[in-house]
N, C-alpha and C. Protein backbone atom coordinates (compact mmCIF):
# COMPACT_ATOMS: atom_id res chain seq x y z
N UNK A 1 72.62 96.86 91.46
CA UNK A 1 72.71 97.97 92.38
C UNK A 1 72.14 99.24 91.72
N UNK A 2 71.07 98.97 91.31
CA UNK A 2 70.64 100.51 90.45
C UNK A 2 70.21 101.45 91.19
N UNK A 3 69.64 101.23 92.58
CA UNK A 3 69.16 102.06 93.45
C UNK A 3 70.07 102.95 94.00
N UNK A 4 71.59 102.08 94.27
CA UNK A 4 72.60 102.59 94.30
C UNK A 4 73.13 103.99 93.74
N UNK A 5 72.91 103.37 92.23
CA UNK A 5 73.42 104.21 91.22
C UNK A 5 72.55 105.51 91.14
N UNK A 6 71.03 105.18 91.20
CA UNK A 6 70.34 106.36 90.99
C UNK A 6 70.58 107.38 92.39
N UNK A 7 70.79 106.61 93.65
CA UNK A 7 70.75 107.78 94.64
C UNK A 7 72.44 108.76 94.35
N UNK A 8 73.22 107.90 93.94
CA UNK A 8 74.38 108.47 93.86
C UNK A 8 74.44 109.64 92.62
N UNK A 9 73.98 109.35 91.20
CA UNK A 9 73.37 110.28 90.13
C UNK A 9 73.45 111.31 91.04
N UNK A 10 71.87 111.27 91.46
CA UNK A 10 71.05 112.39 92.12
C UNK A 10 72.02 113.24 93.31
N UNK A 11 73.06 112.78 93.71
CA UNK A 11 73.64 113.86 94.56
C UNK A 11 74.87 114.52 94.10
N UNK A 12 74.83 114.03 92.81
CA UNK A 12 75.90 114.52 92.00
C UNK A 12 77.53 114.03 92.30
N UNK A 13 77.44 112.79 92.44
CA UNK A 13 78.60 112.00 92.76
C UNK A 13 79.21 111.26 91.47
N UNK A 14 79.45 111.93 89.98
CA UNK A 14 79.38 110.91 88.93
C UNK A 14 80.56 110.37 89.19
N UNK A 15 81.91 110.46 89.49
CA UNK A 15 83.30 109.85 89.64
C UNK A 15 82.87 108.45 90.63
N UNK A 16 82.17 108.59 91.26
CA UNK A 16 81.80 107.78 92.25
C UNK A 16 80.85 106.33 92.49
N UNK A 17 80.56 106.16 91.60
CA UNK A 17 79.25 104.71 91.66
C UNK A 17 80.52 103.48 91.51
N UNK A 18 81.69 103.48 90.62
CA UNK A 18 82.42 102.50 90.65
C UNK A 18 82.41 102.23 91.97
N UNK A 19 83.30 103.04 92.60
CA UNK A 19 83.99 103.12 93.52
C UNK A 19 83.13 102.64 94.65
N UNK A 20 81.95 103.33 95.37
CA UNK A 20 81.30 102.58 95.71
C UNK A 20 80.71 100.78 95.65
N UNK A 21 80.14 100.78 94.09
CA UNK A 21 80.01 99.57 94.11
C UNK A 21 81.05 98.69 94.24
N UNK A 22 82.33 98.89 94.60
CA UNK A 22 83.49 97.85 95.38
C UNK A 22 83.57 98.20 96.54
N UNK A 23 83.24 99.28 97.35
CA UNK A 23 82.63 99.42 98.65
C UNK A 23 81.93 98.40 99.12
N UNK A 24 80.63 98.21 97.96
CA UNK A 24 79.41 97.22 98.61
C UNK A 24 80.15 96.03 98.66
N UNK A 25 80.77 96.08 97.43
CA UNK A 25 80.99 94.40 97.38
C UNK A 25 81.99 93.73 98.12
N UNK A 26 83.17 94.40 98.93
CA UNK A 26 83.40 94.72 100.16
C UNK A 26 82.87 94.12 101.65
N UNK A 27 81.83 94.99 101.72
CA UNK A 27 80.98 94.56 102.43
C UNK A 27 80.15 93.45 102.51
N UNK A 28 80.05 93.14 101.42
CA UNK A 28 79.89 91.36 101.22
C UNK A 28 81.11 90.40 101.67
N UNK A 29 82.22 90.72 100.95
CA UNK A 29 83.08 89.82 100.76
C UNK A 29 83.94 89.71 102.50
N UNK A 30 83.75 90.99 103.03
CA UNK A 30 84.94 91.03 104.48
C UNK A 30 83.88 91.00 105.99
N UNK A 31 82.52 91.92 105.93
CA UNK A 31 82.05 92.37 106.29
C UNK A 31 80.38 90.61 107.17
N UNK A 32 80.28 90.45 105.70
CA UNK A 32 79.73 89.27 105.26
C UNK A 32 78.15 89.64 105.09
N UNK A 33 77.56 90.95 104.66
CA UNK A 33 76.23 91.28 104.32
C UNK A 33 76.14 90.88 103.29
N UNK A 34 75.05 90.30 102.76
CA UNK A 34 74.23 90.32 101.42
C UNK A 34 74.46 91.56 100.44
N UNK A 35 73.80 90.97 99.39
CA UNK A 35 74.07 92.67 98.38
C UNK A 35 73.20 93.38 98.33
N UNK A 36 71.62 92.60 98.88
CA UNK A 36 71.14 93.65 98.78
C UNK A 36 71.24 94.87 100.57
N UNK A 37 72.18 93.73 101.37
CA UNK A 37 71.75 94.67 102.45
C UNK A 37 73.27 95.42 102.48
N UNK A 38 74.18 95.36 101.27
CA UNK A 38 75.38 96.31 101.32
C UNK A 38 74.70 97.49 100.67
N UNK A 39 73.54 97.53 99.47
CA UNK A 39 73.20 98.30 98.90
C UNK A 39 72.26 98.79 99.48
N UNK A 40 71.73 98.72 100.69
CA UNK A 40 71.18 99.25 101.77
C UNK A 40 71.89 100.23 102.55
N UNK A 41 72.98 99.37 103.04
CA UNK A 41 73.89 100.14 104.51
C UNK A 41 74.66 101.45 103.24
N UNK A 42 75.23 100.98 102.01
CA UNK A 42 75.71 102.08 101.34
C UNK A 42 74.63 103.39 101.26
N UNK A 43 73.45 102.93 100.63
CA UNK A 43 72.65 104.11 100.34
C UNK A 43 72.31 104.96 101.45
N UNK A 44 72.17 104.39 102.83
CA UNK A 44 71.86 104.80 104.25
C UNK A 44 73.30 105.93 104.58
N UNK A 45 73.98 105.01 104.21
CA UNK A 45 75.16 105.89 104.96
C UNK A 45 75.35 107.49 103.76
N UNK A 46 75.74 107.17 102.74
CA UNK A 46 75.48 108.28 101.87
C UNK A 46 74.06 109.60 102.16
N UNK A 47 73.27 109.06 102.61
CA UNK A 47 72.09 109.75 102.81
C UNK A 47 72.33 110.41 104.40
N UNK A 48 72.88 109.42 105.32
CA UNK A 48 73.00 109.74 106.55
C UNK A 48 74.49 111.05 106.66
N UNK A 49 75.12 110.35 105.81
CA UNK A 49 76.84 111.34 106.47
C UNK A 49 77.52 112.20 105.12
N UNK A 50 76.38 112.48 104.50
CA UNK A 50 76.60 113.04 103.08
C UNK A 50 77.74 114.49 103.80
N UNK A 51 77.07 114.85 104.94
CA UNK A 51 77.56 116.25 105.56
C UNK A 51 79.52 115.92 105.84
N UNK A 52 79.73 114.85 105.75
CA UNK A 52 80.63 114.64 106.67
C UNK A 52 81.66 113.64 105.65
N UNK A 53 80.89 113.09 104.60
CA UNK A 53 81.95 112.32 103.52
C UNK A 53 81.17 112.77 102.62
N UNK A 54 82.05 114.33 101.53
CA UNK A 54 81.42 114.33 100.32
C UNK A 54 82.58 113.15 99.36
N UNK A 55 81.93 113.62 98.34
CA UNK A 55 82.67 112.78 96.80
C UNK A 55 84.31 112.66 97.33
N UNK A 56 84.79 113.90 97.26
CA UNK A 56 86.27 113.87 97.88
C UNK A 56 86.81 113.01 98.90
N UNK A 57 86.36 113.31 99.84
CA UNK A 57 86.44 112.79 101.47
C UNK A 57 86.30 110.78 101.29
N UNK A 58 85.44 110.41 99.92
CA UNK A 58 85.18 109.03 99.89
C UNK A 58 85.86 108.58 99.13
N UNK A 59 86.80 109.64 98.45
CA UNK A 59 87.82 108.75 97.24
C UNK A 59 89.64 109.06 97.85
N UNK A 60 89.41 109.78 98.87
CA UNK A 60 90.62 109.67 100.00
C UNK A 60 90.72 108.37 100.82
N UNK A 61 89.61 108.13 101.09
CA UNK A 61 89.82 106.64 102.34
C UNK A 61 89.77 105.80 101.71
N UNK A 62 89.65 105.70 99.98
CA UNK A 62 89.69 104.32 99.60
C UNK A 62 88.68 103.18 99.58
N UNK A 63 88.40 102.63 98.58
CA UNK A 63 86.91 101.44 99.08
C UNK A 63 86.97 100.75 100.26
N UNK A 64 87.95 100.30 100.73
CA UNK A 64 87.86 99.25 101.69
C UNK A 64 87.98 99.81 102.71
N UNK A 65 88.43 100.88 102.99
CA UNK A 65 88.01 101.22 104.43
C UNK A 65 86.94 101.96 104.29
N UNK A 66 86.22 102.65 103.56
CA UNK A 66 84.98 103.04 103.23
C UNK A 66 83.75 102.26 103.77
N UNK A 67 84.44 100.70 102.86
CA UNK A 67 83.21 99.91 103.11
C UNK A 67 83.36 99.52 104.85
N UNK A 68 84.59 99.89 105.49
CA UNK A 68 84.77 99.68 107.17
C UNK A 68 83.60 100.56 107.64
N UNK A 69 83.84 101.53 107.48
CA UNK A 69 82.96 102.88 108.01
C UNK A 69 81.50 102.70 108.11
N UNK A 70 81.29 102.58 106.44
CA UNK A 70 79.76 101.74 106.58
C UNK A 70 79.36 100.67 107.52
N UNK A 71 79.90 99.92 107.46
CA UNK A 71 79.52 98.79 108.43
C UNK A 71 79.62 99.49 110.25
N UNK A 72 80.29 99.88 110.37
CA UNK A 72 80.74 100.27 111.08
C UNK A 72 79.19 101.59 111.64
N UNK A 73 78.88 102.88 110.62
CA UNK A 73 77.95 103.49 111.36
C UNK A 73 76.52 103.17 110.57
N UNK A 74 76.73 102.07 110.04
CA UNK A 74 75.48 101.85 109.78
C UNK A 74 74.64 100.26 110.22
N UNK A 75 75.68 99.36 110.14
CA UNK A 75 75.26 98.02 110.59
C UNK A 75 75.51 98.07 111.75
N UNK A 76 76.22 98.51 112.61
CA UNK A 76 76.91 98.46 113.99
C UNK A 76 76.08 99.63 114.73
N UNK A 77 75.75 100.46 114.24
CA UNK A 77 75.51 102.08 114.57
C UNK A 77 76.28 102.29 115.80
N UNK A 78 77.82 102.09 115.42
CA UNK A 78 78.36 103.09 116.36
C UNK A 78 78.92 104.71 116.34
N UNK A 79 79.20 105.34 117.26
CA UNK A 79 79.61 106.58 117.35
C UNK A 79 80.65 107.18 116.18
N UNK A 80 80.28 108.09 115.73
CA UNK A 80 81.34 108.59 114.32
C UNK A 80 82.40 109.09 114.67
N UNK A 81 82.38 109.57 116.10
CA UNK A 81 83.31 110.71 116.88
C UNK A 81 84.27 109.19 117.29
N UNK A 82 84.17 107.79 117.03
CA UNK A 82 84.89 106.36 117.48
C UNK A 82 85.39 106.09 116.63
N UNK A 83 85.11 106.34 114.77
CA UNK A 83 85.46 105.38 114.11
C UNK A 83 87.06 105.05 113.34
N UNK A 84 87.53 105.95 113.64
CA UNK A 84 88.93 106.05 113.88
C UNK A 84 89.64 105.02 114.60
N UNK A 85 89.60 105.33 115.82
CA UNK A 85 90.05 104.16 117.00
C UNK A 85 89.35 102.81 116.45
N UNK A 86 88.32 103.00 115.79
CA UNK A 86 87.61 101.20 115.49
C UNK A 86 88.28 101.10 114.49
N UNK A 87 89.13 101.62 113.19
CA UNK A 87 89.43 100.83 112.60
C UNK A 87 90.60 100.73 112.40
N UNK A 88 91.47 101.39 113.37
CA UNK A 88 92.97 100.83 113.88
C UNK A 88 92.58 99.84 114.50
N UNK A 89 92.48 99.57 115.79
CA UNK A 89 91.49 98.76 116.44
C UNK A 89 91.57 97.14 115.99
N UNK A 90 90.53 97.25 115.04
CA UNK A 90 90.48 96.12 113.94
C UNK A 90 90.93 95.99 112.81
N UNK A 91 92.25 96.91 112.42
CA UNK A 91 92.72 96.56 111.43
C UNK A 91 92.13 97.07 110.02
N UNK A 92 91.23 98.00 110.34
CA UNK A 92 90.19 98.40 108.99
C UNK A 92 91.31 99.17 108.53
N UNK A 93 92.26 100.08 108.82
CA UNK A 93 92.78 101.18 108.67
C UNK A 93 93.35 100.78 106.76
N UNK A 94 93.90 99.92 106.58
CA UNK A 94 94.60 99.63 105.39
C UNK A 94 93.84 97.95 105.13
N UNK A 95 93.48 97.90 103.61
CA UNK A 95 92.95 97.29 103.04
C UNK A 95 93.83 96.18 102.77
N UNK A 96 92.96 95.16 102.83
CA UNK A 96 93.53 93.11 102.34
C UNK A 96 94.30 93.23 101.26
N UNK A 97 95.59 92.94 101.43
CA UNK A 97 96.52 92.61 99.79
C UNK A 97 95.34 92.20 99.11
N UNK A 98 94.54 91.44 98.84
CA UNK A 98 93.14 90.76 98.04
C UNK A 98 92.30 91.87 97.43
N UNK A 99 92.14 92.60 98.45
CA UNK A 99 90.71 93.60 98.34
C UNK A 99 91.72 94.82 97.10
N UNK A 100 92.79 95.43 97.39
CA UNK A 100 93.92 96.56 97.09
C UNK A 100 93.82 95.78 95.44
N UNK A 101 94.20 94.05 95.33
CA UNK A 101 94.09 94.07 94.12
C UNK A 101 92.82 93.91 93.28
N UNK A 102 91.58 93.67 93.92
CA UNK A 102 90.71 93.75 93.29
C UNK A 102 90.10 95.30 93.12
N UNK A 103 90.26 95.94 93.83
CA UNK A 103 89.81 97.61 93.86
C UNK A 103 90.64 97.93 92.49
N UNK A 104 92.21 97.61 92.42
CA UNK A 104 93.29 97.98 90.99
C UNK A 104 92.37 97.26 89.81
N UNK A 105 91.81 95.89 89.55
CA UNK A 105 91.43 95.44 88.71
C UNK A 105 89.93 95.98 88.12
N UNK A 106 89.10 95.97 89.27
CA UNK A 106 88.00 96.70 88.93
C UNK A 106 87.73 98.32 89.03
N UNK A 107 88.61 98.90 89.41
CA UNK A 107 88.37 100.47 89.14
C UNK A 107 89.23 101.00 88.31
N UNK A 108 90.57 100.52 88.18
CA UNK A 108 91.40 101.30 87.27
C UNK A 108 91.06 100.84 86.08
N UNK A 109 90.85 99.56 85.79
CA UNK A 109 90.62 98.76 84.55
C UNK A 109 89.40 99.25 83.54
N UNK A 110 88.35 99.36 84.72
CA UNK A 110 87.03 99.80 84.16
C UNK A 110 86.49 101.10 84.07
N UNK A 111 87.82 102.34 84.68
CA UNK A 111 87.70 103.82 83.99
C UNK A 111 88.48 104.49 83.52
N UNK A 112 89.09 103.90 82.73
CA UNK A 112 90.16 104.07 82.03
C UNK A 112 89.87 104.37 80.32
């Protein structure tokens, strides 16, 4: 995911590339995109809703519903003013006992 990493660098997100990259992988694992097309819909959406989820705003919702959102206005392209209701809806709202412990294993573990 270096493309990843470099667009994220460049907007001055350094707390943030972990965190993301369990976003993408996310989006592989629940979602069911490829990696390179999670590291697509991530970089799109960052570029697209930078106005609307800075650094802060993306380490409040957590990876896994993060990686909802993405999918959500970038694979789906639905309405942003919806995505609320979509992920009560479907359950995006709170993350897989699975996903909660892999987000603990790979983010706390690895910035610590």
């Amino acid at each position: 995911m270096k493309d990843l990493k470099r667009v994220i660098q460049s907007m001055g997100y350094d707390d943030t590339y972990k965190f993301l990259e369990i976003s993408a992988y996310f989006l592989q694992q629940y979602f069911h995109h490829s990696e390179k097309e999670s590291e697509i819909l991530t970089i799109s959406f960052l570029e697209n809703y930078s106005d609307k989820f800075d650094e802060d705003s993306i380490h409040h919702e957590t990876a896994y519903p993060i990686a909802a959102i993405i999918h959500y206005l970038e694979s789906l392209q639905l309405p942003l003013s919806e995505v609320g209701d979509w992920l009560l809806e479907n359950s995006h709202n709170t993350p897989p006992g699975d996903a909660l412990y892999y987000f603990r294993t790979h983010y706390f573990d690895c910035t610590t």
